[in-house]
Protein backbone atom coordinates (compact mmCIF):
# COMPACT_ATOMS: atom_id res chain seq x y z
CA UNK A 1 -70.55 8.66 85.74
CA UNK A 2 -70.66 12.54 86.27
CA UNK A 3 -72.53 15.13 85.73
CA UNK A 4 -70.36 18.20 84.29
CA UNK A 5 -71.69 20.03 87.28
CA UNK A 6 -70.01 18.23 89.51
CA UNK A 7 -66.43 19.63 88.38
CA UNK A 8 -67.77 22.82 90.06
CA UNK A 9 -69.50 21.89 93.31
CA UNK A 10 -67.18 20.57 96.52
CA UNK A 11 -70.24 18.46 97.51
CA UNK A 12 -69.19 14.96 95.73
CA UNK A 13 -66.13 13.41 94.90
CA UNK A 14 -65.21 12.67 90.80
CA UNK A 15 -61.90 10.91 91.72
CA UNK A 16 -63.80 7.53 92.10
CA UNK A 17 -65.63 7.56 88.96
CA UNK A 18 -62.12 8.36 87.42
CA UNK A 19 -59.85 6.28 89.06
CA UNK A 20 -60.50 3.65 87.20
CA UNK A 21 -59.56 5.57 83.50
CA UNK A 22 -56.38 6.83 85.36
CA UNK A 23 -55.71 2.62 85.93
CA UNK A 24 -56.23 1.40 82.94
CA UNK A 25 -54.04 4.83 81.42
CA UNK A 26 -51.56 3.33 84.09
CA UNK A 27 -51.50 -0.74 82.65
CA UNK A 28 -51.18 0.65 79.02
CA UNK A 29 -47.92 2.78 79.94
CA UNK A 30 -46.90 -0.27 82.33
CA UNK A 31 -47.32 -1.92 79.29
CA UNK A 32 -45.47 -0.27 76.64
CA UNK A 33 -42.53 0.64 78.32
CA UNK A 34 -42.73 -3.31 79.10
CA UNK A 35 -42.45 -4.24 75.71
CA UNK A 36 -40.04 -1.80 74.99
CA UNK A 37 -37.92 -3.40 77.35
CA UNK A 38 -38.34 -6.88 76.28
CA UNK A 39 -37.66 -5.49 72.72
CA UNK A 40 -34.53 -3.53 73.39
CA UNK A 41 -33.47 -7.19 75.83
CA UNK A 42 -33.78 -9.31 72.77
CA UNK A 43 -31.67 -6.57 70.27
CA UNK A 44 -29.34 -6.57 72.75
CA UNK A 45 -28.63 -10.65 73.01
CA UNK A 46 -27.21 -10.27 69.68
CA UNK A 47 -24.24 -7.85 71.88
CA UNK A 48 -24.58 -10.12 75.18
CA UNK A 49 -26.84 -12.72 75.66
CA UNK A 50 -25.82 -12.49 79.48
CA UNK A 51 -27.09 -8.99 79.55
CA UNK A 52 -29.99 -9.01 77.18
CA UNK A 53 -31.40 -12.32 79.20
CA UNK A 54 -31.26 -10.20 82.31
CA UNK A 55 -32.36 -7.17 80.76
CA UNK A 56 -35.24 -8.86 79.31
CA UNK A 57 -36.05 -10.88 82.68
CA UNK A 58 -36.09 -7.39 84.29
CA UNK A 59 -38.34 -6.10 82.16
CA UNK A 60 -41.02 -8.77 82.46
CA UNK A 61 -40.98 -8.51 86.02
CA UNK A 62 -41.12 -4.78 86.18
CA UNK A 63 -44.65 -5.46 84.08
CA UNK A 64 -46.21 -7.35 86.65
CA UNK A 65 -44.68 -5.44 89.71
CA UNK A 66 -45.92 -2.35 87.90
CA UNK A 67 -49.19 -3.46 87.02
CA UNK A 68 -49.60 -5.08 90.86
CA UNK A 69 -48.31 -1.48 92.35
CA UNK A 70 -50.79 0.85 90.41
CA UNK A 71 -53.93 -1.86 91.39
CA UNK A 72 -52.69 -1.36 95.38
CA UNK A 73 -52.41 2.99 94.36
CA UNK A 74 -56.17 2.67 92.68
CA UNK A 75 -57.23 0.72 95.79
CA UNK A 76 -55.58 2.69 98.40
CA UNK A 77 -56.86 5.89 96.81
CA UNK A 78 -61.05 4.43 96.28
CA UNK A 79 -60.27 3.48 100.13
CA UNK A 80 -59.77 6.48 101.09
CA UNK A 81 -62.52 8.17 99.24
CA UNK A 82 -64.80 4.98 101.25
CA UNK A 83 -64.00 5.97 104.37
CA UNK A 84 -64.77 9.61 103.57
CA UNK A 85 -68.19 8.18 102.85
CA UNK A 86 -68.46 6.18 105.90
CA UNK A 87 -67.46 8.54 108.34
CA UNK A 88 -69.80 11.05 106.59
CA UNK A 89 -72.67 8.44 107.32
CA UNK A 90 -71.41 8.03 110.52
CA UNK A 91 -71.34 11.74 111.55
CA UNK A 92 -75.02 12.20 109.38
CA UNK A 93 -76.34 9.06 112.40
CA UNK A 94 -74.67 11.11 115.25
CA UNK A 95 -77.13 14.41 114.08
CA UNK A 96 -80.05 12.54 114.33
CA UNK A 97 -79.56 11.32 117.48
């Protein structure tokens, strides 16, 4: 984890150790506003069954596109944060040489 000095020093990163709270923050919203979908698709097939299927079709996909879209964000953002790292190592090799 961290250390609560860490939120006051520049010298390492928290963002990885967090990332993967903000994620799973992320899925549960992805998730609710899922199943309010699907809910207000299904209350709305007693209107138009047309409609409501499509709504709730929508919303199912737009769970699993969501859910797909914030795993690439987390993984985009931890890959930055990796190459940080790296090219930190690789700088700290170049100094010794």
């Amino acid at each position: 984890m961290f250390d609560l000095q860490d939120l006051f020093q520049w010298d390492r990163f928290i963002t990885p150790t967090i990332i993967k709270t903000f994620y799973w923050l992320a899925i549960g919203l992805i998730v609710l506003f899922g199943i309010y979908g699907i809910l207000s698709g299904l209350t709305y097939m007693a209107i138009s069954p047309f409609v409501g299927f499509i709504l709730l079709l929508s919303s199912i996909a737009s769970v699993v596109v969501g859910i797909v879209f914030s795993r690439i964000a987390a993984e985009f953002i931890l890959i930055v944060f990796r190459i940080n790292e790296h090219l930190g190592a690789i700088r700290d090799q170049g100094g010794m040489h």
